[in-house]
N, C-alpha and C. Protein backbone atom coordinates (compact mmCIF):
# COMPACT_ATOMS: atom_id res chain seq x y z
N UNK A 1 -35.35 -48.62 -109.04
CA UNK A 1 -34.03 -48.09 -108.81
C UNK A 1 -33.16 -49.11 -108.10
N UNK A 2 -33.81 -50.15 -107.29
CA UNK A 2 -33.13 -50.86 -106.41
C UNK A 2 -32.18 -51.46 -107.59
N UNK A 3 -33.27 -52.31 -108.56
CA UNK A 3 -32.55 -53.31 -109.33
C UNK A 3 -31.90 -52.65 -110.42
N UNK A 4 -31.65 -51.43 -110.78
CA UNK A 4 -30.42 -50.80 -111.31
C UNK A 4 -29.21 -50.73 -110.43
N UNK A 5 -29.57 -50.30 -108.84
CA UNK A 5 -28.41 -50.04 -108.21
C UNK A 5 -28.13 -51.83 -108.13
N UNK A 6 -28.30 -52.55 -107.97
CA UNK A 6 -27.63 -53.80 -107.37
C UNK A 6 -27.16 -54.52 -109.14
N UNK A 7 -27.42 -54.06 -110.06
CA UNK A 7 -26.89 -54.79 -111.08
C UNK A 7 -25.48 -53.87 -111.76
N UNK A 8 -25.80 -52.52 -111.63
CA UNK A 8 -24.54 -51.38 -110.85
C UNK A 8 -23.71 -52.12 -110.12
N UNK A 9 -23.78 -52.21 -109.67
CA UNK A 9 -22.63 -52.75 -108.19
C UNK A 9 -22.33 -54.40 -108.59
N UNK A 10 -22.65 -55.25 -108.87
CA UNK A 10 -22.58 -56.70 -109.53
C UNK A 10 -21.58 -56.49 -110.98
N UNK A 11 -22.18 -55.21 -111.49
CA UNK A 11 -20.91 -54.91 -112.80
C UNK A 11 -19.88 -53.95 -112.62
N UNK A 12 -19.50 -53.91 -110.96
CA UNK A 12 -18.30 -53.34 -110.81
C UNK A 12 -18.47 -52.07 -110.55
N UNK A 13 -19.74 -51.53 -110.83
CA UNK A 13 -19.59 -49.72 -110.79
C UNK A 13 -20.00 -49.45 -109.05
N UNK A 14 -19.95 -48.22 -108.97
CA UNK A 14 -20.06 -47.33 -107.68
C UNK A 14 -21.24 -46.92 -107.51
N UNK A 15 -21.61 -47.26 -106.52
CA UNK A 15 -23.68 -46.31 -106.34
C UNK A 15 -23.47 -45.94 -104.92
N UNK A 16 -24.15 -44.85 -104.95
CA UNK A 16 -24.46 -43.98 -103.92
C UNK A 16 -25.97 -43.51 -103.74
N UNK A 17 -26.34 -43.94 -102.64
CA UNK A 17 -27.76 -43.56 -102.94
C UNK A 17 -27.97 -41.75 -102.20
N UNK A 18 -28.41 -41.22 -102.42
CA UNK A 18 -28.59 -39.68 -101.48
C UNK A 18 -30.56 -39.46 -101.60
N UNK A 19 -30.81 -39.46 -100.45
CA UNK A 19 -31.97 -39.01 -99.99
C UNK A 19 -32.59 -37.79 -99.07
N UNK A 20 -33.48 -37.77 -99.28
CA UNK A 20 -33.97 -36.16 -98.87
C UNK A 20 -34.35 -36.78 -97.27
N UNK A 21 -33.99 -35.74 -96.33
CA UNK A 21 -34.29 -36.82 -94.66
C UNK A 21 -36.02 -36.76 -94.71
N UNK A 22 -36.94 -35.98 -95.39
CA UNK A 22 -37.96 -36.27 -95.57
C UNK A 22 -38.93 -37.12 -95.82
N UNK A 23 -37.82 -38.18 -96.88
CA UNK A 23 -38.24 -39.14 -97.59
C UNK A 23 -38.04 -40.08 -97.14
N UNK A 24 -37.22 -40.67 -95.50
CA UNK A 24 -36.70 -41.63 -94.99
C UNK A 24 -37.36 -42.69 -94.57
N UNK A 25 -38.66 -41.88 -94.05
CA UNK A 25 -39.81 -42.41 -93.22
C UNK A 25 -40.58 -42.90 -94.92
N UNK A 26 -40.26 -42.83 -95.39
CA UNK A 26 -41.99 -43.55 -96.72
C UNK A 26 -41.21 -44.42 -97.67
N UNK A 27 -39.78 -44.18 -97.91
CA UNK A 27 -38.81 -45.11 -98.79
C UNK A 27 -37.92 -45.99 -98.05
N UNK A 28 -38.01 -47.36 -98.66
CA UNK A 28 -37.02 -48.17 -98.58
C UNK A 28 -35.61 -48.27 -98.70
N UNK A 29 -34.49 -47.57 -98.24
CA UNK A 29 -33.20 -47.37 -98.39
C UNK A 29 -32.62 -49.26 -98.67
N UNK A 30 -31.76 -49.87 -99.48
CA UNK A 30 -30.85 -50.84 -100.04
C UNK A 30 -29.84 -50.64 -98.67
N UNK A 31 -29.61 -51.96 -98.15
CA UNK A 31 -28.43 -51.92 -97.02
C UNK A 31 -27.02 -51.85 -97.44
N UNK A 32 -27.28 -52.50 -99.30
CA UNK A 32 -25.79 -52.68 -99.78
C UNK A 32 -25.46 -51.77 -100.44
N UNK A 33 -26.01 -50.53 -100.39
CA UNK A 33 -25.96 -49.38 -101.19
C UNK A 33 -25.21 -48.50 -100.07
N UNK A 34 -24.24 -47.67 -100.20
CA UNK A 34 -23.99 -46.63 -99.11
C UNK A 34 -24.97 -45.65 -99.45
N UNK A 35 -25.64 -44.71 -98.45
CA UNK A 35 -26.63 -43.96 -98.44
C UNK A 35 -26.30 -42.58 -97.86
N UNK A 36 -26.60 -41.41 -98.59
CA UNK A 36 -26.71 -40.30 -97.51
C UNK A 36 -27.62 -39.53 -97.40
N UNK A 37 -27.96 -39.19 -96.16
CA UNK A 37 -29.26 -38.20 -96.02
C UNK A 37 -29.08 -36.84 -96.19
N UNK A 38 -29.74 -36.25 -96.66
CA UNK A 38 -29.89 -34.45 -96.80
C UNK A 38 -30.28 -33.94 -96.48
N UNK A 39 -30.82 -32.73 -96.24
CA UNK A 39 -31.73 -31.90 -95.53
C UNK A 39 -33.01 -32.08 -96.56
N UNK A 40 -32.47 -31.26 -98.12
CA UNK A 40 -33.82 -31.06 -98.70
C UNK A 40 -33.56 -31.85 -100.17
N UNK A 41 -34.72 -31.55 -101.16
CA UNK A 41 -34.53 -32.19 -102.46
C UNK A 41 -33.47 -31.22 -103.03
N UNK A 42 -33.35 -30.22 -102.69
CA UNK A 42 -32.26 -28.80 -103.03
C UNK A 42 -30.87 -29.80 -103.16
N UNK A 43 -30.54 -30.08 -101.96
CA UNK A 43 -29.18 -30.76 -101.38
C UNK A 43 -29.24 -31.93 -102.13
N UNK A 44 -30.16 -32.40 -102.32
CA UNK A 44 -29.79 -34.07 -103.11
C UNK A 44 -29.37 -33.77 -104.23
N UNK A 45 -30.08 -33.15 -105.10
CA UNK A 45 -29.74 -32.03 -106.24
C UNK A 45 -28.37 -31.87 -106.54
N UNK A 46 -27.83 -31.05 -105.97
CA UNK A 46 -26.35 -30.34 -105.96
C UNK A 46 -25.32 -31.81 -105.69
N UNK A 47 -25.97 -32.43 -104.74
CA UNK A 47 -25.22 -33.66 -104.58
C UNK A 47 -25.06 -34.72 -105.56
N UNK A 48 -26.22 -34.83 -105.72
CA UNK A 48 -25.80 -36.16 -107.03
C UNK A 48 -25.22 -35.32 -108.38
N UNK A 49 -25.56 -34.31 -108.52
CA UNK A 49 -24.62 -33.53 -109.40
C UNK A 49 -23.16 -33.07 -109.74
N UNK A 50 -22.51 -33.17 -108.08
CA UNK A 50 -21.38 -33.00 -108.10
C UNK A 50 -20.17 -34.21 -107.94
N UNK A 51 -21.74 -35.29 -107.34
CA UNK A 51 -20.79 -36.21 -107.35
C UNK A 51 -21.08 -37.63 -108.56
N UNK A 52 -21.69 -37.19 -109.46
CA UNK A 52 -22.60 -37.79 -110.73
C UNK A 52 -21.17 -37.79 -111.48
N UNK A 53 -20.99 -39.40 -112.69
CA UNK A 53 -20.47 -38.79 -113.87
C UNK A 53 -21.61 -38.78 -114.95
N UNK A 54 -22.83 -39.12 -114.31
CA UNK A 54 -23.30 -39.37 -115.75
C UNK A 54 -25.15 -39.19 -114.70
N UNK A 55 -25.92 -39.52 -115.85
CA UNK A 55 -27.21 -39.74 -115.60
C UNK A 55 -27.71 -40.62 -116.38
N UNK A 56 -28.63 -41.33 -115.69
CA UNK A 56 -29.75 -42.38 -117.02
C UNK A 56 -31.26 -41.99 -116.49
N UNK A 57 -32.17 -41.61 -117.30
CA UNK A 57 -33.20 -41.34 -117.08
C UNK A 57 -34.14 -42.21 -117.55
N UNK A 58 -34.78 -42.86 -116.34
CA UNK A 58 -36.19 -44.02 -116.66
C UNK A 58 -37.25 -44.02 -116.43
N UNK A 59 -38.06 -44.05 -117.01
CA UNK A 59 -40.06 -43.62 -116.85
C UNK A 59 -40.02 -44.38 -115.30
N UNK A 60 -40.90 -43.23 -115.01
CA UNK A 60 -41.00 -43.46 -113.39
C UNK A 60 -41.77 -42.70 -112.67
N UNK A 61 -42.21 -42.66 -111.28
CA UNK A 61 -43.39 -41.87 -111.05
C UNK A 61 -42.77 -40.06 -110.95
N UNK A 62 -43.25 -39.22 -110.53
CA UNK A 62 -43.49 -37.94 -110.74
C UNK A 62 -42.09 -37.27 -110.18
N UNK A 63 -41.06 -38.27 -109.54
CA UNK A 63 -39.71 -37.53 -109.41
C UNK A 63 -38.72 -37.77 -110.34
N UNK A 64 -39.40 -38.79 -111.34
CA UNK A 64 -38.07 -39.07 -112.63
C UNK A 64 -37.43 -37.75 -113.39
């Protein structure tokens, strides 16, 4: 995901990363990425949804 978000952002587009505050402690957050924390996977959910125009879906481990 890193090297989607930083080739994102190199071609001009907008990334936002949103994380579950659960997940803070075991994942690597990007410094050049703005980031926000959530309470739950619920909230990340609704979030990248509302603030999504789009989705790309890539084989990946068990949260793709």
């Amino acid at each position: 995901m890193g090297a989607c978000a930083r080739a994102a952002q190199e071609a001009g587009g907008q990334v936002l990363g949103i994380i579950p505050d659960f997940l803070t402690s075991r994942e690597r957050m990007l410094d050049a990425v703005e980031t926000v924390v959530v309470e739950s996977m619920h909230q990340r959910k609704i979030m990248m949804f509302d603030e999504s125009d789009g989705f790309v879906v890539l084989p990946g481990g068990i949260g793709t």
